[in-house]
Protein backbone atom coordinates (compact mmCIF):
# COMPACT_ATOMS: atom_id res chain seq x y z
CA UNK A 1 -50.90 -191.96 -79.04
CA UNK A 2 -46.93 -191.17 -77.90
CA UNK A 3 -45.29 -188.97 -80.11
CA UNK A 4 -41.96 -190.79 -81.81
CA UNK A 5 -39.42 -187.74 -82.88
CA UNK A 6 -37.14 -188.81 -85.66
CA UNK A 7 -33.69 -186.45 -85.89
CA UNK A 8 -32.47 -186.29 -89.88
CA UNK A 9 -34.75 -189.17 -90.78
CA UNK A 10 -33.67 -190.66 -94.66
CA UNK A 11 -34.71 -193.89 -96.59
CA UNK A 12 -33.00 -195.96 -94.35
CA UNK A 13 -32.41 -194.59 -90.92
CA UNK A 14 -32.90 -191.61 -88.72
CA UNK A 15 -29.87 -190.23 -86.30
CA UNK A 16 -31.62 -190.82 -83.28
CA UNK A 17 -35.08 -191.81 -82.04
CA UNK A 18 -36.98 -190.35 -79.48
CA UNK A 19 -39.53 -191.93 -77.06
CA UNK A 20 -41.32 -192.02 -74.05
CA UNK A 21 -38.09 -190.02 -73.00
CA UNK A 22 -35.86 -192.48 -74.06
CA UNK A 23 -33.12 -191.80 -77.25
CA UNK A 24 -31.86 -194.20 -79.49
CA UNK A 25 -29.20 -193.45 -81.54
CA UNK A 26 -27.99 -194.73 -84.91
CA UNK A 27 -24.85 -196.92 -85.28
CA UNK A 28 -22.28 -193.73 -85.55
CA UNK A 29 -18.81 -193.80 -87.31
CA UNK A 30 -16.20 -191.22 -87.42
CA UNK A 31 -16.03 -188.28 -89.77
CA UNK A 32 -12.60 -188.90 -90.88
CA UNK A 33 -12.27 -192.58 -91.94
CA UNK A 34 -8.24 -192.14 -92.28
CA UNK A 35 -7.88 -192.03 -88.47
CA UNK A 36 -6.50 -194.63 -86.74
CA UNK A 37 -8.73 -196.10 -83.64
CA UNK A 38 -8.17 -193.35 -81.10
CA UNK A 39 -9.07 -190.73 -83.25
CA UNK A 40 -12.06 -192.22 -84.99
CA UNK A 41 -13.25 -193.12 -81.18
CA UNK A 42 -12.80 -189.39 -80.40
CA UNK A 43 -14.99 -188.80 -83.28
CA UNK A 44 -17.42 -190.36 -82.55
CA UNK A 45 -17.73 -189.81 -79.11
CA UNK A 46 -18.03 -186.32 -79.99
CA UNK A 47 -20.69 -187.07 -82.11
CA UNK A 48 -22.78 -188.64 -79.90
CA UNK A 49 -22.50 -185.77 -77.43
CA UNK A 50 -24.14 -183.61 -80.00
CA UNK A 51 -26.83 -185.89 -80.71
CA UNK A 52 -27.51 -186.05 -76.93
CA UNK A 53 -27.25 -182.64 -76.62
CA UNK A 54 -30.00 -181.69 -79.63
CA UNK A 55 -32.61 -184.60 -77.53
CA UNK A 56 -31.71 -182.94 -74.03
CA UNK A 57 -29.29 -185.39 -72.31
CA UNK A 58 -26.17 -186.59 -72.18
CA UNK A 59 -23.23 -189.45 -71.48
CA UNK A 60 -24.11 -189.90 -67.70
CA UNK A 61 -27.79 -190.82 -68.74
CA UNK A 62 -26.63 -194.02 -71.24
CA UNK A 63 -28.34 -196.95 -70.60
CA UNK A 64 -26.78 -199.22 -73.01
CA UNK A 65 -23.95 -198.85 -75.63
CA UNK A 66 -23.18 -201.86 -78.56
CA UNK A 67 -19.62 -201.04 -79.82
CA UNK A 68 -18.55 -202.84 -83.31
CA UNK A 69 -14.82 -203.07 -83.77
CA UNK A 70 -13.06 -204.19 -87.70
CA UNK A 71 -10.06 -205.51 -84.89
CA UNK A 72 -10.97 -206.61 -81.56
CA UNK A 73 -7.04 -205.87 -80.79
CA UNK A 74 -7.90 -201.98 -81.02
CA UNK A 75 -10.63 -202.88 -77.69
CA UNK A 76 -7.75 -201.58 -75.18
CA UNK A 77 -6.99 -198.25 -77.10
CA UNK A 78 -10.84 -198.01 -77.60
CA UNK A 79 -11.81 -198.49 -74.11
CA UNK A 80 -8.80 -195.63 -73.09
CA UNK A 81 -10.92 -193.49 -75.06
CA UNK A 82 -14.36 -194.83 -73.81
CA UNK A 83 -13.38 -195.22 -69.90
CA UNK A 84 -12.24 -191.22 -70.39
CA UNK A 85 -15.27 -190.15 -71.53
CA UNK A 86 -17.66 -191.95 -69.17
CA UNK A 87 -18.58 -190.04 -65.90
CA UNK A 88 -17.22 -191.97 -63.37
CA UNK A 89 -19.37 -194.86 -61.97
CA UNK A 90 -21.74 -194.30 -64.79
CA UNK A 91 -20.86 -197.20 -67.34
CA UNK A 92 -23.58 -198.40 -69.34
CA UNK A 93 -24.48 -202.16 -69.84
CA UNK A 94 -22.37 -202.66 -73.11
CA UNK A 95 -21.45 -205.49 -76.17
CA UNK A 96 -18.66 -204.61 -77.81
CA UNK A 97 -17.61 -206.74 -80.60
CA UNK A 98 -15.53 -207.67 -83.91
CA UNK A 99 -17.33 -206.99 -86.93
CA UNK A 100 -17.18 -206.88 -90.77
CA UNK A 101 -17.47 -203.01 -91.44
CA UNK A 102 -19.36 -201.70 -94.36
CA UNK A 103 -16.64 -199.30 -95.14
CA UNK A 104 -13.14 -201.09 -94.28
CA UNK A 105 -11.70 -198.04 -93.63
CA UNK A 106 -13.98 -197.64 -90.24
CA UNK A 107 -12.75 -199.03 -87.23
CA UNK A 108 -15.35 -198.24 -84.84
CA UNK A 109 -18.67 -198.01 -85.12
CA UNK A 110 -20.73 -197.10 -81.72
CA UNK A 111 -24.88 -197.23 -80.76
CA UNK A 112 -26.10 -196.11 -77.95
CA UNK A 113 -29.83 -196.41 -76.14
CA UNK A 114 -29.96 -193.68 -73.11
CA UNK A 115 -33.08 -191.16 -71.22
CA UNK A 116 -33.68 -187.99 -70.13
């Protein structure tokens, strides 16, 4: 049977999932919620480099990404952010879409699916 590693599992969700070499990450939101959009993208971008990191890859390996935005007017300053962080030529295939946030104060909210 293929071993499934879990990274800070809870009651409701782990951080990441590992399998068969592949990593799938939790929905991640910034640490500071009084941000505006560039920041919090920072934030979480940064995030998701350490949770690469701890499973042994990193932002040129994503596979997919699935982006919720509160505004779909913050996709341009988002995507500044986002295109800036992404090795050239290595985009992901990628939703990115409005949503009702849990917490209104987050504006971005980022998932990501990549390998080894």
């Amino acid at each position: 049977m293929s071993r499934i590693l879990r990274t800070e599992p809870n009651a409701i969700l782990s951080k990441a999932v590992e399998y068969h070499g592949f990593i799938f990450t939790q929905g991640v939101v910034a640490s500071d919620l009084d941000q505006d959009i560039t920041e919090q993208t920072k934030s979480v971008l940064s995030q998701l480099d350490a949770i690469l990191e701890l499973h042994g890859t990193d932002n040129t390996r994503i596979l997919q990404a699935q982006i919720w935005l509160k505004d779909i007017k913050d996709r341009d300053a988002m995507n500044k952010i986002w295109s800036a962080w992404l090795p050239e030529g290595q985009a992901p295939a990628r939703a990115c879409v409005q949503a009702e946030m849990a917490d209104p104060r987050v504006l971005v909210e980022i998932m990501v699916t990549t390998t080894k």
